[in-house]
Protein backbone atom coordinates (compact mmCIF):
# COMPACT_ATOMS: atom_id res chain seq x y z
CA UNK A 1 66.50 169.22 125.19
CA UNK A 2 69.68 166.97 125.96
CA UNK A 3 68.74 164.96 122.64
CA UNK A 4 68.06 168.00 120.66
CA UNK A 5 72.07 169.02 122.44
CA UNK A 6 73.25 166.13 121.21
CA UNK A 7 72.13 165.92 117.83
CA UNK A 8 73.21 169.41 117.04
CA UNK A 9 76.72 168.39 118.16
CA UNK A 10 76.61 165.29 116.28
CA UNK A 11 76.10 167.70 113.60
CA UNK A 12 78.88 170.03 113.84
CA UNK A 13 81.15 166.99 114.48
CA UNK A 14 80.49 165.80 111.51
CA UNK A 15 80.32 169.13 109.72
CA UNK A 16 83.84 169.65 110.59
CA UNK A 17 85.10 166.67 110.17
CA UNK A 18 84.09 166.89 106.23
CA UNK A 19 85.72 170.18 106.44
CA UNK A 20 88.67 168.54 107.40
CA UNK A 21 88.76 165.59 104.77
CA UNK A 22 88.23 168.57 102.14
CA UNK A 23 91.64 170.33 103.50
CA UNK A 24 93.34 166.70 103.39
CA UNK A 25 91.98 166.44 100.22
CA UNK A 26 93.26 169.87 99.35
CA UNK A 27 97.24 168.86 100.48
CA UNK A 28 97.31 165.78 99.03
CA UNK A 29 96.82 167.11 95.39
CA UNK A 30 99.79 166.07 93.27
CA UNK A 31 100.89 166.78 89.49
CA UNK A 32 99.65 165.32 86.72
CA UNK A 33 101.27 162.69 85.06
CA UNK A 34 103.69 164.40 82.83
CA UNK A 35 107.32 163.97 81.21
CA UNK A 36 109.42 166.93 81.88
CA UNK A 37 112.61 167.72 80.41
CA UNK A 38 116.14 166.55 81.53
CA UNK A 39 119.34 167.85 80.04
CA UNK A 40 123.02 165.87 81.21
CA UNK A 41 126.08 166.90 81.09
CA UNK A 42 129.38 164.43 82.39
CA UNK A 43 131.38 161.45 81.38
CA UNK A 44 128.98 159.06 83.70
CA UNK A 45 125.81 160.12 81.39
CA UNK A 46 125.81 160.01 78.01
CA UNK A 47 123.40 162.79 76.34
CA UNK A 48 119.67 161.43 75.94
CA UNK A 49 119.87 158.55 78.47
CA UNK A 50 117.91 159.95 81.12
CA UNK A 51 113.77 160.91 81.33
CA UNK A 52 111.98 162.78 84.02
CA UNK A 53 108.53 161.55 85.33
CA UNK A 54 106.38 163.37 86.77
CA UNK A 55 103.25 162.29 88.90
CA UNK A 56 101.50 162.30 92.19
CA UNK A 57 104.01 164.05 94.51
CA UNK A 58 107.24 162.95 92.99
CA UNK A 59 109.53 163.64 90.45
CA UNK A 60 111.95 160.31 89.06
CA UNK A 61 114.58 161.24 86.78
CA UNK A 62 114.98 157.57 85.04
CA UNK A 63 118.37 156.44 83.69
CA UNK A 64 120.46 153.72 83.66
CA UNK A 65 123.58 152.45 85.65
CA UNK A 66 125.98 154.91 87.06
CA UNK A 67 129.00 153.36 88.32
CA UNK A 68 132.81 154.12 88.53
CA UNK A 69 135.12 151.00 88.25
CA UNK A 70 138.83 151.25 89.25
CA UNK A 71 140.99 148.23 88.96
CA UNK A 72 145.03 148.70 90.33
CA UNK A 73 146.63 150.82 90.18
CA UNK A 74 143.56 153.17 88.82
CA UNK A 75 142.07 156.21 90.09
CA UNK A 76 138.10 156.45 88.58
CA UNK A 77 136.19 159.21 88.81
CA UNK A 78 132.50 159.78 86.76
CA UNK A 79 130.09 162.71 86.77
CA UNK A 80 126.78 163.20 85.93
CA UNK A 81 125.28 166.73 86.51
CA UNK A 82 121.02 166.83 85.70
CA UNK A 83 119.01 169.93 84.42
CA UNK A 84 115.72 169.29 85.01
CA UNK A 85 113.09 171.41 83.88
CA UNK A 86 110.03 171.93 86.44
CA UNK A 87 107.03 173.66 85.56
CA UNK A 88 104.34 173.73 87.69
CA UNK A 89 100.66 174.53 86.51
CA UNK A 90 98.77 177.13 88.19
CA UNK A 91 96.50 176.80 91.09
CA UNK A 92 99.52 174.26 92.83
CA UNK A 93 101.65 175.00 96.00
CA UNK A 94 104.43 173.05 96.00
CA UNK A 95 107.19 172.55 98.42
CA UNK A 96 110.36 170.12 97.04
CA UNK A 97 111.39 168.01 100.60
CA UNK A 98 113.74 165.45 100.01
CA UNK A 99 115.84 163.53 97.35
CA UNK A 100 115.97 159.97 97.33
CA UNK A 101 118.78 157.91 96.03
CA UNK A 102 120.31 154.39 96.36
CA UNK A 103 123.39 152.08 95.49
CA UNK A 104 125.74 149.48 96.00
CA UNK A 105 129.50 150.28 96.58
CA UNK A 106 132.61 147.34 96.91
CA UNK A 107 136.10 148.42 98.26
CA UNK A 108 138.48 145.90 98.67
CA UNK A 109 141.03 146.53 101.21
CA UNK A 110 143.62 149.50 100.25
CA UNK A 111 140.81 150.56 98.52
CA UNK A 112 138.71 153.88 98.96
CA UNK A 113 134.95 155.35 97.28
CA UNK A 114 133.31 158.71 97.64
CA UNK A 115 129.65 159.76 96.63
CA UNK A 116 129.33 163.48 96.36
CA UNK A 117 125.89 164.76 95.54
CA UNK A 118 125.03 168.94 94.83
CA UNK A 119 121.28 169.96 94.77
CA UNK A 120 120.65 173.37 92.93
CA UNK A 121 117.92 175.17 92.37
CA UNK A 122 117.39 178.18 89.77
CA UNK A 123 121.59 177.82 89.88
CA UNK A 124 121.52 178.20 93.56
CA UNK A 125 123.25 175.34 96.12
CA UNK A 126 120.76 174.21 97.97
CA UNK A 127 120.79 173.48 101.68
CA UNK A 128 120.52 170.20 102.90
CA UNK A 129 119.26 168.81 106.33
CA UNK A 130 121.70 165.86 106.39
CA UNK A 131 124.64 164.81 104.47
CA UNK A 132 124.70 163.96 100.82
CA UNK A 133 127.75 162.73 100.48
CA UNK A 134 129.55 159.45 101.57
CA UNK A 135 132.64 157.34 102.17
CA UNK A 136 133.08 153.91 101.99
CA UNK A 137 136.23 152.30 103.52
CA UNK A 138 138.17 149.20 103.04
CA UNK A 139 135.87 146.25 103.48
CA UNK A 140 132.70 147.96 102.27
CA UNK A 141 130.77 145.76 100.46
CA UNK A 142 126.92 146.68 100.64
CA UNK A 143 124.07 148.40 99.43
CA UNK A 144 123.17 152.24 100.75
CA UNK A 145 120.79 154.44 100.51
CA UNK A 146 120.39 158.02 100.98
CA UNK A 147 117.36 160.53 101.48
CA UNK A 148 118.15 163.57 101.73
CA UNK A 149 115.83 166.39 103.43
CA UNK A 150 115.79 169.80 101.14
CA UNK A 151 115.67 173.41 103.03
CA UNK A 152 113.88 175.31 100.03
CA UNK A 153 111.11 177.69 100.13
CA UNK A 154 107.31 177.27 98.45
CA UNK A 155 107.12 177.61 94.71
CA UNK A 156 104.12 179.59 94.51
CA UNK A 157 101.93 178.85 92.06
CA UNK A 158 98.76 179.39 92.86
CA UNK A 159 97.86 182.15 90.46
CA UNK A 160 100.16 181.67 87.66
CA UNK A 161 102.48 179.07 86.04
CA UNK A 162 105.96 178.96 87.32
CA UNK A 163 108.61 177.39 85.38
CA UNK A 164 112.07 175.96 87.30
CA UNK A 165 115.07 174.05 87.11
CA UNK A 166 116.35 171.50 89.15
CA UNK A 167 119.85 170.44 88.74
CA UNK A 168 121.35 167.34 90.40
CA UNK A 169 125.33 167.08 90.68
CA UNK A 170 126.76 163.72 91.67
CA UNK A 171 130.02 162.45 91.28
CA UNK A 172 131.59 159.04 91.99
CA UNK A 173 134.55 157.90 93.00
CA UNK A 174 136.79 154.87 92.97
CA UNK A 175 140.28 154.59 94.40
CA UNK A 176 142.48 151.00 93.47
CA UNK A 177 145.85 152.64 94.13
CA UNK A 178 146.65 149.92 96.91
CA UNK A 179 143.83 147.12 96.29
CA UNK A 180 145.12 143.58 95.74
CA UNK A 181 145.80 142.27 91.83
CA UNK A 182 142.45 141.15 90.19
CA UNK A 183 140.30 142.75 92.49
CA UNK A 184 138.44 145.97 91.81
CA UNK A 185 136.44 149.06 93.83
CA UNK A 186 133.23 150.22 92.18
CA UNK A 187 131.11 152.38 93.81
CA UNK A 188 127.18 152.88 91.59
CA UNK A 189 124.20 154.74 91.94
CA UNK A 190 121.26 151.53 91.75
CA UNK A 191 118.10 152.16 90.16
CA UNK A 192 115.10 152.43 92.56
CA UNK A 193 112.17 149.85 92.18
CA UNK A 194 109.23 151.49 90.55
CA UNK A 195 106.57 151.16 88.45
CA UNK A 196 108.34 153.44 85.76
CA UNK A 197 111.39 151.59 85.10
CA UNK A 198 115.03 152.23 86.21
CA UNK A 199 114.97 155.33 88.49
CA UNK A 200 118.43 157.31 89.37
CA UNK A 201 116.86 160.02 91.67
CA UNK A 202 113.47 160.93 93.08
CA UNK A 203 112.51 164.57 94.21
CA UNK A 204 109.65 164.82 96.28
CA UNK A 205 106.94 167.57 97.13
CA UNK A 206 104.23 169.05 99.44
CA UNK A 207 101.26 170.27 98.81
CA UNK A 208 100.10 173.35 100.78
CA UNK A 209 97.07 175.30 99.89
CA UNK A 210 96.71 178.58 98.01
């Protein structure tokens, strides 16, 4: 009887243990590979420089440099605001959780740099969990990174095809007034290493089942 005991809860063990590889499964689904639309607007982009990819749980807008570049007694500042178009295929429950982004920024002393990065969705601001922005004082001279955590609800899509945009505001800049004479502040946005190419932001996702 004990054996029989045993072997039947062997049996569930295992029974729900496949049930629960089937629900990993089930959150780990990601897109398709797909290129989705980007539209760009500001002096830091030009029109038709940028791509978005679309694949696994992550969307890469790819571009190239974005930098500002002040030399004395120069104030620089460049924008670039993204429209990116989402749409997500039925049967997909998707949840957007952070934004990744990375750069390098050099400020000489009397020098000064901001990064200030928006996140919008459907038009809307969106809230972040930690700061987008930055500062870099006199005597910066490094690489940073930010990833941002996203407060934003589930886009439901489980039934029907829902169609989105993203938009992305960033602008950089880079303050000489009081630098020394042939030195310079830049402040960029770096591209992040991927198997794509040159990356300028990354949006990723959850998966929760329908």
């Amino acid at each position: 009887m004990k054996i029989l005991t045993g072997i039947i809860s062997s049996l569930t063990l295992l029974s729900l243990n496949l049930v629960g590889l089937s629900q990993a499964q089930a959150l780990t689904k990601g897109f398709t590979f797909q290129k989705v639309p980007v539209t760009l607007f500001g002096n830091g982009c030009p029109k038709g420089t940028a791509e978005g990819i679309l694949v696994g749980d992550t969307l890469s807008v790819t571009f190239s440099e974005f930098e500002a570049l002040a030399a004395p007694p120069k104030v620089v500042s460049k924008s670039c605001n993204l429209r990116i178009g989402l749409n997500v295929p039925s049967g997909l429950n998707v949840q957007p959780i952070n934004v990744n982004y990375l750069g390098f920024a050099d400020v000489p002393t009397g020098g000064s740099a901001n990064l200030n990065v928006r996140i919008l969705f459907q038009g809307q601001i969106v809230p972040t969990n930690n700061n987008p922005n930055a500062t870099f004082n006199p005597g910066f001279s490094d690489v940073w990174n930010k990833n941002v955590g996203i407060t934003l609800g589930t886009i439901n899509a489980c039934k029907n095809p829902v169609n989105s945009i993203f938009g992305i505001n960033t602008n950089l800049t880079a303050r000489a007034t009081n630098i020394p004479v042939n030195q310079e502040t830049q402040i960029r946005l770096d591209t992040i290493d991927t198997t794509i190419g040159p990356v300028l932001f990354q949006i990723k996702f959850a998966f929760n089942p329908c």
